[in-house]
Protein backbone atom coordinates (compact mmCIF):
# COMPACT_ATOMS: atom_id res chain seq x y z
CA UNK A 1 1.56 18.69 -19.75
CA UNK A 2 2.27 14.93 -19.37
CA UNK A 3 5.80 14.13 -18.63
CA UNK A 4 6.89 10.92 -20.34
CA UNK A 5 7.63 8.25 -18.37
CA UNK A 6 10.79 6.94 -20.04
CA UNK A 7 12.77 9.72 -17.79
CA UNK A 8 11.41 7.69 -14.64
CA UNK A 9 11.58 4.25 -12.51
CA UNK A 10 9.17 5.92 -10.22
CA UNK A 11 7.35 8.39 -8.39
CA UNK A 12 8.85 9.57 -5.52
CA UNK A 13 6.58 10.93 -2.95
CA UNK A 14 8.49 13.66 -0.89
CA UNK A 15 7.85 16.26 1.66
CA UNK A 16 8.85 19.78 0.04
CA UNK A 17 8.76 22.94 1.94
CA UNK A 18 6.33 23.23 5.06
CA UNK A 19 5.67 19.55 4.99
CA UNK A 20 3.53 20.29 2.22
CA UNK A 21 3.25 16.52 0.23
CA UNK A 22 4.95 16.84 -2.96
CA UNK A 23 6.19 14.48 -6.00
CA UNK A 24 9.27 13.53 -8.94
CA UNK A 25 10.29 11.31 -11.32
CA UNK A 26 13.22 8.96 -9.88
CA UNK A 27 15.51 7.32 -12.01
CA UNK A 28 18.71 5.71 -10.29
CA UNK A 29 21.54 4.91 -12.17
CA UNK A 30 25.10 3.16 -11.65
CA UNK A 31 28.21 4.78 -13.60
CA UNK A 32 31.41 4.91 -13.07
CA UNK A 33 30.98 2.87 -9.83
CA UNK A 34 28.62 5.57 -8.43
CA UNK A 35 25.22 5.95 -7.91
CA UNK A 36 23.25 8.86 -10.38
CA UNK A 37 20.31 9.89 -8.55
CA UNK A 38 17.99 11.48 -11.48
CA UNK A 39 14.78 13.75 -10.09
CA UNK A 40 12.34 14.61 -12.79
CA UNK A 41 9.87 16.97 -12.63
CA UNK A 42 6.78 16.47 -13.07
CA UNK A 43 4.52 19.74 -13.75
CA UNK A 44 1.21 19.35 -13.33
CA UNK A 45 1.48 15.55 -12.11
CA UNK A 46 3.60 16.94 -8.71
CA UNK A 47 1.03 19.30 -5.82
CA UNK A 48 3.58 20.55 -3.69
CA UNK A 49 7.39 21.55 -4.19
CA UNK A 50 9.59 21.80 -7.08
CA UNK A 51 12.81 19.77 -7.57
CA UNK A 52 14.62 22.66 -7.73
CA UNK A 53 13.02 24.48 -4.97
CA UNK A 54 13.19 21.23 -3.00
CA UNK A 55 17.01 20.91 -3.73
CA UNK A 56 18.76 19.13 -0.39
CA UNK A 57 15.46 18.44 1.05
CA UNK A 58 14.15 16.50 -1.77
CA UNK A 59 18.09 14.73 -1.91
CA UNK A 60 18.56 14.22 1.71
CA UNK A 61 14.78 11.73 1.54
CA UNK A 62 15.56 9.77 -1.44
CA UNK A 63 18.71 8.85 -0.05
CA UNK A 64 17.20 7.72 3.13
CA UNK A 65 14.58 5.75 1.58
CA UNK A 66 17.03 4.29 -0.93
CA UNK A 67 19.59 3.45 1.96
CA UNK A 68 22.17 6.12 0.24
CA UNK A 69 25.14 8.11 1.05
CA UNK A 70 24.53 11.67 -0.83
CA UNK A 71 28.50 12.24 -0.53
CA UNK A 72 29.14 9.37 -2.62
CA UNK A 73 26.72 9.63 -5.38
CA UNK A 74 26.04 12.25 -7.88
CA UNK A 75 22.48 13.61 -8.12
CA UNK A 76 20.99 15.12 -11.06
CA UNK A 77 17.71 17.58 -11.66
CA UNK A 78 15.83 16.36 -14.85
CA UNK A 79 13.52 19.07 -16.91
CA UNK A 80 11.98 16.60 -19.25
CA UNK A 81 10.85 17.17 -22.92
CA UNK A 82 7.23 17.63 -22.75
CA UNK A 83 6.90 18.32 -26.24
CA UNK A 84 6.10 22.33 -25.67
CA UNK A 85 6.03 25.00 -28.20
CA UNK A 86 8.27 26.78 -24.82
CA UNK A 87 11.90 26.22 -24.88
CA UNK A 88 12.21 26.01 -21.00
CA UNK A 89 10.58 23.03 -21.12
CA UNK A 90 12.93 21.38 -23.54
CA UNK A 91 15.00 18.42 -21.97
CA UNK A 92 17.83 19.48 -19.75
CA UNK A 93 20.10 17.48 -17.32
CA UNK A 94 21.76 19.50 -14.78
CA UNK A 95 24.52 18.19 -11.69
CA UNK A 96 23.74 19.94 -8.22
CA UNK A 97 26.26 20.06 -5.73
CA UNK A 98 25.18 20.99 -2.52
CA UNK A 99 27.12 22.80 0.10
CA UNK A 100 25.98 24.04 3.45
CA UNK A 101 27.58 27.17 3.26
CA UNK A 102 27.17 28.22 -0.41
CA UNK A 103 24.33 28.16 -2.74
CA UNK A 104 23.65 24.85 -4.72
CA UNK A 105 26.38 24.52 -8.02
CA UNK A 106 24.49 23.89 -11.13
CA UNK A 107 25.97 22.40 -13.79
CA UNK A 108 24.11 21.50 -17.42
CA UNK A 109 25.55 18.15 -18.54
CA UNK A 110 25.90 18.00 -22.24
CA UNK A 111 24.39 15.59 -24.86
CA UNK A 112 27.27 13.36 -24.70
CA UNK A 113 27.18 12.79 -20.86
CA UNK A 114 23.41 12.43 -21.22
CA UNK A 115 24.05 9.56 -23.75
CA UNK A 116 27.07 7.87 -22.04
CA UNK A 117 24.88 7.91 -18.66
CA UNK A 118 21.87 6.38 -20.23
CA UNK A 119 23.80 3.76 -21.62
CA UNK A 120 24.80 2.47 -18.55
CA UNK A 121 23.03 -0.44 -16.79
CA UNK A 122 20.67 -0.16 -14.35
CA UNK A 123 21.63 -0.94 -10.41
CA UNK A 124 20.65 -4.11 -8.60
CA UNK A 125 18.44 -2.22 -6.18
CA UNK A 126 20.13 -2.84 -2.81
CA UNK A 127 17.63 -3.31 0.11
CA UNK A 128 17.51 -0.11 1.89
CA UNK A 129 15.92 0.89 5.58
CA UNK A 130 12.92 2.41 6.00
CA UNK A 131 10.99 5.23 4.00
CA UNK A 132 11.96 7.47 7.31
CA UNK A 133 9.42 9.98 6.29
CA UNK A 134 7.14 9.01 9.81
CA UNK A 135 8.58 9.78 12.89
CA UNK A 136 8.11 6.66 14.78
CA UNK A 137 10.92 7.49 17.50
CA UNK A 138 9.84 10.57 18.89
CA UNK A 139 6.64 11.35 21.49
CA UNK A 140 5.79 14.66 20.42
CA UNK A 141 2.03 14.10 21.70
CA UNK A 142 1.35 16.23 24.54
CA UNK A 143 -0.27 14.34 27.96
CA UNK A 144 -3.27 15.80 27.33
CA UNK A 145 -4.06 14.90 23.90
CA UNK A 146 -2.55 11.50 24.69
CA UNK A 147 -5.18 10.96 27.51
CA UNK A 148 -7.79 11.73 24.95
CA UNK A 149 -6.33 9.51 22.75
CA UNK A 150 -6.59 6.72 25.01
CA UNK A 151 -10.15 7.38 26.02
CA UNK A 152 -10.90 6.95 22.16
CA UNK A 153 -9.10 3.71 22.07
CA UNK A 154 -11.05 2.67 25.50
CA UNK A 155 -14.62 3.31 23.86
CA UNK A 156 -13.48 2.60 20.25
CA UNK A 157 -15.83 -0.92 19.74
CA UNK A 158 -18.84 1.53 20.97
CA UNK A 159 -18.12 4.39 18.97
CA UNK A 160 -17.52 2.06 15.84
CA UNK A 161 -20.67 1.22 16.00
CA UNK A 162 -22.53 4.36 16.23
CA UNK A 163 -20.55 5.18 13.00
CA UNK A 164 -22.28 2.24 11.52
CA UNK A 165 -25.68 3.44 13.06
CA UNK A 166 -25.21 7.16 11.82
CA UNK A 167 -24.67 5.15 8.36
CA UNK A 168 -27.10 2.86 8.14
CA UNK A 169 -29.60 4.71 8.96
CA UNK A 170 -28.61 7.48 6.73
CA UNK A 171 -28.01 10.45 9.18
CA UNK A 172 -24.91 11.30 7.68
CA UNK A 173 -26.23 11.30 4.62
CA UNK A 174 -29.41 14.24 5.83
CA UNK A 175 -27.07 16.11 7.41
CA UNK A 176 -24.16 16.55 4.25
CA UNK A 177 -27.77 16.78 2.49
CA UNK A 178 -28.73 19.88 4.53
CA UNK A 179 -25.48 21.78 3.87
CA UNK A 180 -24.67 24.93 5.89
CA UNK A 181 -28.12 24.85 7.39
CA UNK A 182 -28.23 21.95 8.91
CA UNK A 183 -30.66 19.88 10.68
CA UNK A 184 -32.05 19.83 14.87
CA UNK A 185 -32.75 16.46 16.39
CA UNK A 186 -36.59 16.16 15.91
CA UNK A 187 -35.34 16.24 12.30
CA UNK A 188 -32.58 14.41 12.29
CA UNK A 189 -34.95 11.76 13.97
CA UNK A 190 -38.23 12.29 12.05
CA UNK A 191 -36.40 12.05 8.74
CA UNK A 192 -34.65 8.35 10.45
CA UNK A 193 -37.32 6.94 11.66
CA UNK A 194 -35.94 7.00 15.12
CA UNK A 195 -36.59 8.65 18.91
CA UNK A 196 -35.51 11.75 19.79
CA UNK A 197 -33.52 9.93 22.22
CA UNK A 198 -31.98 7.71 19.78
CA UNK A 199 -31.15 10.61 17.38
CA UNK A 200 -29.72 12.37 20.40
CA UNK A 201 -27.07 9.93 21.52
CA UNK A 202 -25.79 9.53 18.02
CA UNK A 203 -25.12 13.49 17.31
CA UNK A 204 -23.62 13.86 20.41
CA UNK A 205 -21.19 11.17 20.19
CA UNK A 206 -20.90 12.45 16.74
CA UNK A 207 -20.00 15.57 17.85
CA UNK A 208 -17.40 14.19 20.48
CA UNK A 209 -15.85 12.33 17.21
CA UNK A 210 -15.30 15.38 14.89
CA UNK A 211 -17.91 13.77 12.56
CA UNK A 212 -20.44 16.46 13.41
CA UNK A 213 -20.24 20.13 14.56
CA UNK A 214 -22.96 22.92 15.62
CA UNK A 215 -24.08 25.14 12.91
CA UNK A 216 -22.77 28.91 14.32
CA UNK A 217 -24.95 30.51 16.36
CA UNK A 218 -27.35 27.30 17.81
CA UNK A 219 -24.13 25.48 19.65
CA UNK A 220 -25.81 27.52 23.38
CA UNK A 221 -29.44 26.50 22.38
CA UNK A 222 -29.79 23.08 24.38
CA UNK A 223 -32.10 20.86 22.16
CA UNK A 224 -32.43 23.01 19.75
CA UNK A 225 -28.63 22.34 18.11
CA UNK A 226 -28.61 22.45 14.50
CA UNK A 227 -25.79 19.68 13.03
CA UNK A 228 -23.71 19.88 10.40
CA UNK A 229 -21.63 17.98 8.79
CA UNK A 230 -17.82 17.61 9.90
CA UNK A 231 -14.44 17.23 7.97
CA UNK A 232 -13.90 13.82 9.42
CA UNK A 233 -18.01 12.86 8.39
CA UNK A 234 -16.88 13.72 4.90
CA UNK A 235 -14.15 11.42 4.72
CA UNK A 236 -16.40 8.20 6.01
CA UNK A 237 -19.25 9.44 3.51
CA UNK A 238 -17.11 10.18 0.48
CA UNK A 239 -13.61 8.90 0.44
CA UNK A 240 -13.64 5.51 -1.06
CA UNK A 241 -10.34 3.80 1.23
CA UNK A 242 -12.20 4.64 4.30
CA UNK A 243 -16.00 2.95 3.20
CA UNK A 244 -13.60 -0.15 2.11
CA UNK A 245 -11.98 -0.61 5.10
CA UNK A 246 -15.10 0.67 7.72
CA UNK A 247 -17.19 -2.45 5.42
CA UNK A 248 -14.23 -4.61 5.79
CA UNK A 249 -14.04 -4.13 9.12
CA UNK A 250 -17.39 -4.82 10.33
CA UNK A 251 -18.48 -6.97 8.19
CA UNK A 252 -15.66 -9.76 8.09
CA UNK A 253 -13.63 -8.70 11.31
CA UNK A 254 -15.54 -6.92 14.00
CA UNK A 255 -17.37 -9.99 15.76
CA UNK A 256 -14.30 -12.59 15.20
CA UNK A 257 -11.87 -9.72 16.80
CA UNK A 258 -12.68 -10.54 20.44
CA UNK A 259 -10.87 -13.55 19.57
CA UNK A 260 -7.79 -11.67 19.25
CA UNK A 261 -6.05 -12.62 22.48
CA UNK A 262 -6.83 -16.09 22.00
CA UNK A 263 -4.92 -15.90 18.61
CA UNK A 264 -2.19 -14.33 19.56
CA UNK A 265 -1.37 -16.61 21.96
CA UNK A 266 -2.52 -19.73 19.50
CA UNK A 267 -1.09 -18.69 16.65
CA UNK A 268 -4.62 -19.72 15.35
CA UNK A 269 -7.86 -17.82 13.15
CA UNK A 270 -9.77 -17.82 16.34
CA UNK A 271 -12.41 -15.56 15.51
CA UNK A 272 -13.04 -17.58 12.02
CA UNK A 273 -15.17 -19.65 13.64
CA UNK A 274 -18.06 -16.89 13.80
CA UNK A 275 -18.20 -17.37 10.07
CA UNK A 276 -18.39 -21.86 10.88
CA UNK A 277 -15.40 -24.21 12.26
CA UNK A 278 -14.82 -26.18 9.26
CA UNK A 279 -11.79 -24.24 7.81
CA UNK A 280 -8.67 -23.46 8.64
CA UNK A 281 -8.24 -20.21 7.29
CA UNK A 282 -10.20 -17.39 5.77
CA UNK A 283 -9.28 -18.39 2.08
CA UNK A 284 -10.36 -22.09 2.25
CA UNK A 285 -13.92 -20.19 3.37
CA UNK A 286 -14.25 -17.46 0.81
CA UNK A 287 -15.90 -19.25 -1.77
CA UNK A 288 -18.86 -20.16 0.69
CA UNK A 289 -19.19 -16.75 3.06
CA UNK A 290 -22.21 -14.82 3.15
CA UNK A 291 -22.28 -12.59 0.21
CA UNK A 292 -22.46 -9.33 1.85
CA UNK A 293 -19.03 -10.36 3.54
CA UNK A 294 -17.60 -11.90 0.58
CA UNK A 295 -18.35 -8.28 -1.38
CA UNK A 296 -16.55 -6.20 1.57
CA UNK A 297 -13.76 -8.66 1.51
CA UNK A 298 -12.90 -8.50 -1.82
CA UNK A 299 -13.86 -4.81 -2.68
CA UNK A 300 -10.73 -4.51 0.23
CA UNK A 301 -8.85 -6.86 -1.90
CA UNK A 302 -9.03 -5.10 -5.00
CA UNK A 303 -8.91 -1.61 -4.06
CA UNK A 304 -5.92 -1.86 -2.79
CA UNK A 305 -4.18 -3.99 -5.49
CA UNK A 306 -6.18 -3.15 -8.77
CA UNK A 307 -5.20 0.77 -8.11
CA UNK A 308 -1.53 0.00 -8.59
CA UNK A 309 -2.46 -2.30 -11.86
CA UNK A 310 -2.28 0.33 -14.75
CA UNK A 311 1.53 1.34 -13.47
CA UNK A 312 3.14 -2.05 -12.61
CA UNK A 313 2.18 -3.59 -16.49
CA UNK A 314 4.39 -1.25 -18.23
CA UNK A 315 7.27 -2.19 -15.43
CA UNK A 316 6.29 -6.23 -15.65
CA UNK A 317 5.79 -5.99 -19.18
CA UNK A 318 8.79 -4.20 -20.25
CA UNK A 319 10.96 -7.59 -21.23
CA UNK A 320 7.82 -8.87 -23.10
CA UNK A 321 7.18 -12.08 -20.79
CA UNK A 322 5.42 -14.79 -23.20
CA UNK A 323 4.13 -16.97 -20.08
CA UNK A 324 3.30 -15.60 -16.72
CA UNK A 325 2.07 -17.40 -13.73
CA UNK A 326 -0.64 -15.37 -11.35
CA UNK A 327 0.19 -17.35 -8.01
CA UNK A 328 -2.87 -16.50 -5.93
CA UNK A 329 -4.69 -14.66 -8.88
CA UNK A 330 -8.03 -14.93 -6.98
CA UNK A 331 -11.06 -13.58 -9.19
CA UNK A 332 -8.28 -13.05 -12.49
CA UNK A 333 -8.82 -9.62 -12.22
CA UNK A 334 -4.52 -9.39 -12.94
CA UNK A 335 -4.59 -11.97 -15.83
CA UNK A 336 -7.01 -9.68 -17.24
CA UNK A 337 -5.45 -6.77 -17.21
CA UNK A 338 -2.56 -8.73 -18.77
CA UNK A 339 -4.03 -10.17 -21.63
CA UNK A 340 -5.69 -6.46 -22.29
CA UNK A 341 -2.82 -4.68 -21.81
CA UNK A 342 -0.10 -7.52 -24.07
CA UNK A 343 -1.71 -9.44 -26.65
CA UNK A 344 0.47 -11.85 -26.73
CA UNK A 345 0.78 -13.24 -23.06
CA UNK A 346 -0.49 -16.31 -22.13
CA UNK A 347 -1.54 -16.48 -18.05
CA UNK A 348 -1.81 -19.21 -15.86
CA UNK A 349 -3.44 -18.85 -12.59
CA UNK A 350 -2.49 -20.30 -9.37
CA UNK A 351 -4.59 -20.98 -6.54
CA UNK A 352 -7.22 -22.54 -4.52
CA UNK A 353 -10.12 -24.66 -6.16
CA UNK A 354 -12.46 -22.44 -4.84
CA UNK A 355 -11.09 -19.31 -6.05
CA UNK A 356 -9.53 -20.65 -9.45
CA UNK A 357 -13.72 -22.06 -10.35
CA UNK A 358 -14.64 -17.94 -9.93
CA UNK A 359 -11.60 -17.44 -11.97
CA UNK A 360 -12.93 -19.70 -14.70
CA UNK A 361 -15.98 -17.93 -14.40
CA UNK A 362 -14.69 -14.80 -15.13
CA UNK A 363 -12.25 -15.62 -17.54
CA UNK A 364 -15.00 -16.76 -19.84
CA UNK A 365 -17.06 -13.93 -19.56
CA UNK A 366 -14.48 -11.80 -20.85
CA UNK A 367 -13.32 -13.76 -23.87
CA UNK A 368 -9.52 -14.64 -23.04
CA UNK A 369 -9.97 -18.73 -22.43
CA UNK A 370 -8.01 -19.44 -24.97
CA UNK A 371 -5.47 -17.11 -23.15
CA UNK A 372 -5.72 -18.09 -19.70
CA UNK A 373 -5.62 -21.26 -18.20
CA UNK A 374 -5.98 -22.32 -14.32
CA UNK A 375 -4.15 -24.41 -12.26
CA UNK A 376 -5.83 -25.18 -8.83
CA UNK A 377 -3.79 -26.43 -5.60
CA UNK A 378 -2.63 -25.19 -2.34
CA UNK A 379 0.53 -23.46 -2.20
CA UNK A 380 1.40 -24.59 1.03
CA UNK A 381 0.58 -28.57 0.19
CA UNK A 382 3.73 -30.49 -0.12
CA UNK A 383 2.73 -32.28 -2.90
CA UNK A 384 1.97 -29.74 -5.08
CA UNK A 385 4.51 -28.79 -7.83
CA UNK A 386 4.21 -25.72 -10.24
CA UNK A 387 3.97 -25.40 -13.72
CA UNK A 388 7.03 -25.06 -16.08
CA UNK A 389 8.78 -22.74 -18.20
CA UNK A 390 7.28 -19.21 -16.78
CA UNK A 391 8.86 -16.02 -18.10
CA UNK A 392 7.46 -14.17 -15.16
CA UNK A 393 5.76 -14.84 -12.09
CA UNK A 394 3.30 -12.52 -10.19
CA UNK A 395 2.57 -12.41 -6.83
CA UNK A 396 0.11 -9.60 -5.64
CA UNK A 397 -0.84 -9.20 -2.07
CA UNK A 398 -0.32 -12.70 -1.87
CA UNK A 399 2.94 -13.14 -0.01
CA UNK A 400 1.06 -11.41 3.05
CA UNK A 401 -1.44 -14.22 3.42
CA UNK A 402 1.53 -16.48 4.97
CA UNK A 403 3.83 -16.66 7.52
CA UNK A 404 7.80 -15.65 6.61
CA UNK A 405 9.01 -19.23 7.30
CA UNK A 406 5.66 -19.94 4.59
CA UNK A 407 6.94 -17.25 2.55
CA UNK A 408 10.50 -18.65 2.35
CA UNK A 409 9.29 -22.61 1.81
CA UNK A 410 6.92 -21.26 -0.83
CA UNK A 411 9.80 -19.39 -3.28
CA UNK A 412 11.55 -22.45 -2.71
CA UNK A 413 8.90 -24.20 -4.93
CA UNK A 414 8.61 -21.81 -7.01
CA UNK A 415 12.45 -21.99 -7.73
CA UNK A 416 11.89 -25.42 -8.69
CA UNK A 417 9.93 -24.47 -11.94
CA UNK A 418 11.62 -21.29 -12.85
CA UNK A 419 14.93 -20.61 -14.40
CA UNK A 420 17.64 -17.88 -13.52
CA UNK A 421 15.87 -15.79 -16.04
CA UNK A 422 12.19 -15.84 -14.90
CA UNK A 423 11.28 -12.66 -13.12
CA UNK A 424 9.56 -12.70 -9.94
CA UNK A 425 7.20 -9.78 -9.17
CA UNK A 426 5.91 -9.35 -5.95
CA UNK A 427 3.51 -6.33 -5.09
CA UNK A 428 3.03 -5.39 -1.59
CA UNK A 429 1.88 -2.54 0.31
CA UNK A 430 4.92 -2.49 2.80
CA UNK A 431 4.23 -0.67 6.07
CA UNK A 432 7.48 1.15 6.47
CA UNK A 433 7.79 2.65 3.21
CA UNK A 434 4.57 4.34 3.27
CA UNK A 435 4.77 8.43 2.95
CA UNK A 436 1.93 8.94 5.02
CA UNK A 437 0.93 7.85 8.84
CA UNK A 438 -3.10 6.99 7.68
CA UNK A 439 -1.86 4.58 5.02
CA UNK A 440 1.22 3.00 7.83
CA UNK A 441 -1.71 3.05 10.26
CA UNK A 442 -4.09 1.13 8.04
CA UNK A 443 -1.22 -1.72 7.24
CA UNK A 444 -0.68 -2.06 10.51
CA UNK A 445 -4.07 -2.61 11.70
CA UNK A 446 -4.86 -5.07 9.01
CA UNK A 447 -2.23 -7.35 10.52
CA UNK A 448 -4.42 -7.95 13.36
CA UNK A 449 -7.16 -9.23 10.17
CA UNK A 450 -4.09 -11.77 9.77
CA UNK A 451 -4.18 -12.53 13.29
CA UNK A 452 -7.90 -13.11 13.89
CA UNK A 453 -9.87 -13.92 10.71
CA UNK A 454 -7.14 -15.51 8.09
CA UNK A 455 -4.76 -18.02 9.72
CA UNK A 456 -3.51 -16.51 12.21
CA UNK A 457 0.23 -16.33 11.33
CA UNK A 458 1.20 -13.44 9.23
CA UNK A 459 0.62 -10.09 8.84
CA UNK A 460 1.28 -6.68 6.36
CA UNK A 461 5.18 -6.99 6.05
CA UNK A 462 8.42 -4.91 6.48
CA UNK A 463 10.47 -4.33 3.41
CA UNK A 464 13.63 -5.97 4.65
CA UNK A 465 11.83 -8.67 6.70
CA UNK A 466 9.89 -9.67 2.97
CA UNK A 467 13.12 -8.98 1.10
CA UNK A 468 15.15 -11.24 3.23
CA UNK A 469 12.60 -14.27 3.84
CA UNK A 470 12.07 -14.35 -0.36
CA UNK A 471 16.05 -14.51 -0.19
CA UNK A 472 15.95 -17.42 1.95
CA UNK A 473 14.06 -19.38 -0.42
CA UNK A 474 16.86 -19.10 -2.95
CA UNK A 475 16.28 -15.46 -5.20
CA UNK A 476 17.46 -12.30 -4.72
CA UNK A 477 16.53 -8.99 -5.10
CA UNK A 478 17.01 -7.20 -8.86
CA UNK A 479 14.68 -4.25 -8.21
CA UNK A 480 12.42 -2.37 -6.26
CA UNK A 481 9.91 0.12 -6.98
CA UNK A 482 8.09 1.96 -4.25
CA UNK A 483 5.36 4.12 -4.49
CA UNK A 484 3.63 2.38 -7.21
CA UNK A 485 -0.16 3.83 -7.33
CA UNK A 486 -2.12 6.25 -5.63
CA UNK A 487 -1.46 3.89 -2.31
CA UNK A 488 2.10 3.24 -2.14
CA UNK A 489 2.85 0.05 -3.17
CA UNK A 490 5.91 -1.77 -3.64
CA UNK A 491 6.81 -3.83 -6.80
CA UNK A 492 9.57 -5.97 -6.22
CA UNK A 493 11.31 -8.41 -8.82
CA UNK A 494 13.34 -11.14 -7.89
CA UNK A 495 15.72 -13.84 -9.67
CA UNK A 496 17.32 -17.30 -8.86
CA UNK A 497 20.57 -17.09 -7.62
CA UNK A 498 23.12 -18.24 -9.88
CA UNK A 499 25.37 -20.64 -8.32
């Protein structure tokens, strides 16, 4: 039962009762001079909580994350029309009042009201604090567990790479293989190829990690153990975000991170030069790294952009853009999906020679060159000037690559070759308005990528601290969607300001 996504901006990713995740439609609406905050439902498309069941908890977060005051606005519950042969789910729009010491008011607004509201225009989206759903203010961790913590942080390089050795040489892999039997060391190491002691070291540390428990029953008989597979081995054998980022990070960062100190205080790529001392920065080199570091770079790249593809085109394309510009459009992977998803749409790409020639490749491989053109320079160059007369322009985890005085000196040439009508789209995955403490955790450590490998000047961004260096550079914000795809992305469209 697919709800349609005409009665939604976005999902909204909330907790519901017990913490347990949970999601709605969210539609935001000005009328009357106040703000309508619409929840949808969304059946089979939401795990957790109900809108209804969610009531004040479910307001109280989206007016947090959307910087609101829940006394000023009016917030409505949407049941959509899912086209059902059952009248409940028939399209309804009811007003809840809340009160702390009575039960929620419901009131059904009628078709007129429903018409009237929807014929309203749609807010600029005002820049609003952070998503608030992770605690960062409060030290809840008890000493203990925080001294464990810190011993994991104090061996973490060693214990990285006995991950990578429980990988490679596919131990992992015979254990999940040997289900709920599991397997001792003499055949953990005869199926390797290793020692005894070699196989030894790496269960144990494996079972220090969580990646590995004793079957029941053998955990007392020394050397005899047998090893099974843990919850936390799953996830680094099966779930795709961690194999990305565990490739990513030892194949492009781990040797150039001992460098880190030296970049911080630089402001430099110092631990580029492991991959040769010839470029400046990580993107001038991408073109020539070794392939098995090229793949893990950009399968990082794209899983964390192409996922939120198939939900920003309907948002990008909803004012039927004729011309778009792809500024850093890397292997056209975007422009493709473009010229798929509008036929219409002509694309111009925007970016280094090295990565517009793969473009090129790529773009005639899949039959749009008469569609998509390329337009190689450096962004940052001072004599570079943009192409002309773009309906839209698209920025995708491009932004991040630069510092926020870059940022800022960048829209400013862009503002040269757009007019006050040209959207500006800029996706990000913004480290404060993540739902989640894995996905905030994973931002943040790819900063120190930023730091070490690609120039070393900029990093996975704020919301505000993006919003308000793109203002600088002469736009500002129209609106803001967060929690685009499965990762939480933000799609953000800009304008000139009007003088």
């Amino acid at each position: 039962m697919q709800v349609p996504k005409k009665y939604y901006d976005e999902v909204f990713n909330f907790k519901g009762q017990w913490d347990m995740p949970s999601s709605c439609g969210l539609k935001i609406l000005t009328h009357n001079g106040k703000p309508h905050i619409i929840v949808t439902e969304l059946y089979q498309d939401n795990p957790g909580t109900t809108v209804t069941a969610a009531g004040k908890i479910l307001a109280d977060q989206i007016c947090a994350a959307k910087g609101l005051d829940l006394a000023k606005a009016v917030y409505l519950e949407c049941n959509p029309d899912t086209s059902s042969k059952l009248s409940f789910y028939d399209e309804k729009f009811f007003e809840v009042i809340f009160s702390e010491k009575t039960p929620s008011v419901y009131r059904q607004l009628s078709v007129d009201e429903v018409k009237v509201l929807y014929e309203t225009k749609k807010p600029v989206m005002k820049k609003q604090s952070s998503a608030a759903q992770i605690d960062y203010v409060t030290d809840k961790i008890s000493a203990i567990d925080a001294k464990f913590e810190a011993q994991k942080i104090a061996f973490s390089p060693l214990t990285f790479q006995a991950i990578r050795a429980l990988l490679e040489l596919k131990i992992l892999q015979n254990i999940s293989g040997s289900g709920e039997n599991g397997l001792n060391i003499i055949e953990i190491a005869k199926a390797a190829g290793i020692s005894e002691y070699g196989a030894g070291v790496l269960a144990e540390i494996g079972l220090g990690m969580g990646v590995l428990r004793c079957r029941t029953g053998t955990e007392n008989s020394a050397g005899k153990e047998k090893f099974v597979l843990g919850k936390i081995g799953w996830f680094l054998l099966e779930d795709e975000m961690t194999a990305v980022n565990f490739n990513f990070t030892n194949d492009v960062c781990y040797k150039g991170a001992f460098d880190l100190l030296d970049s911080i205080k630089t402001g430099k790529p110092c631990g580029l030069p492991v991959f040769g001392d010839q470029w400046n920065t990580i993107y001038e080199a991408l073109s020539s790294l070794p392939e098995h570091v090229k793949k893990s770079w950009f399968d990082f790249d794209h899983f964390y952009s192409d996922i939120a593809f198939p939900d920003a085109l309907p948002i990008v394309f909803a004012s039927s853009p004729g011309r778009l510009f792809d500024i850093g459009g890397n292997t056209a992977k975007w422009a493709l999906a473009c010229c798929k998803y509008n036929p219409d749409v002509k694309v111009t790409i925007i970016d280094l020679p090295g990565q517009t020639a793969v473009a090129q490749q790529n773009i005639e491989k899949s039959g749009f060159s008469g569609r998509i053109s390329v337009h190689p320079c450096n962004v940052l160059d001072a004599k570079t000037d943009f192409p002309q007369n773009a309906n839209a322009v698209w920025m995708s985890q491009f932004l991040d690559c630069f510092s926020l005085d870059q940022i800022t000196g960048i829209l400013q040439k862009i503002g040269k070759a757009v007019s006050e009508n040209t959207d500006i789209w800029v996706l990000e995955p913004l480290w404060d308005m993540q739902r989640f403490s894995a996905s905030a955790y994973s931002l943040q450590a790819t900063s120190l990528y930023f730091t070490c490998m690609a120039n070393g000047n900029s990093k996975m961004y704020r919301y505000n601290e993006l919003c308000n260096a793109i203002e600088r550079g002469g736009f500002e914000l129209k609106a803001a969607h967060h929690n685009v795809g499965s990762n939480s992305y933000s799609l953000l469209c800009f304008r000139k300001k009007t003088k």
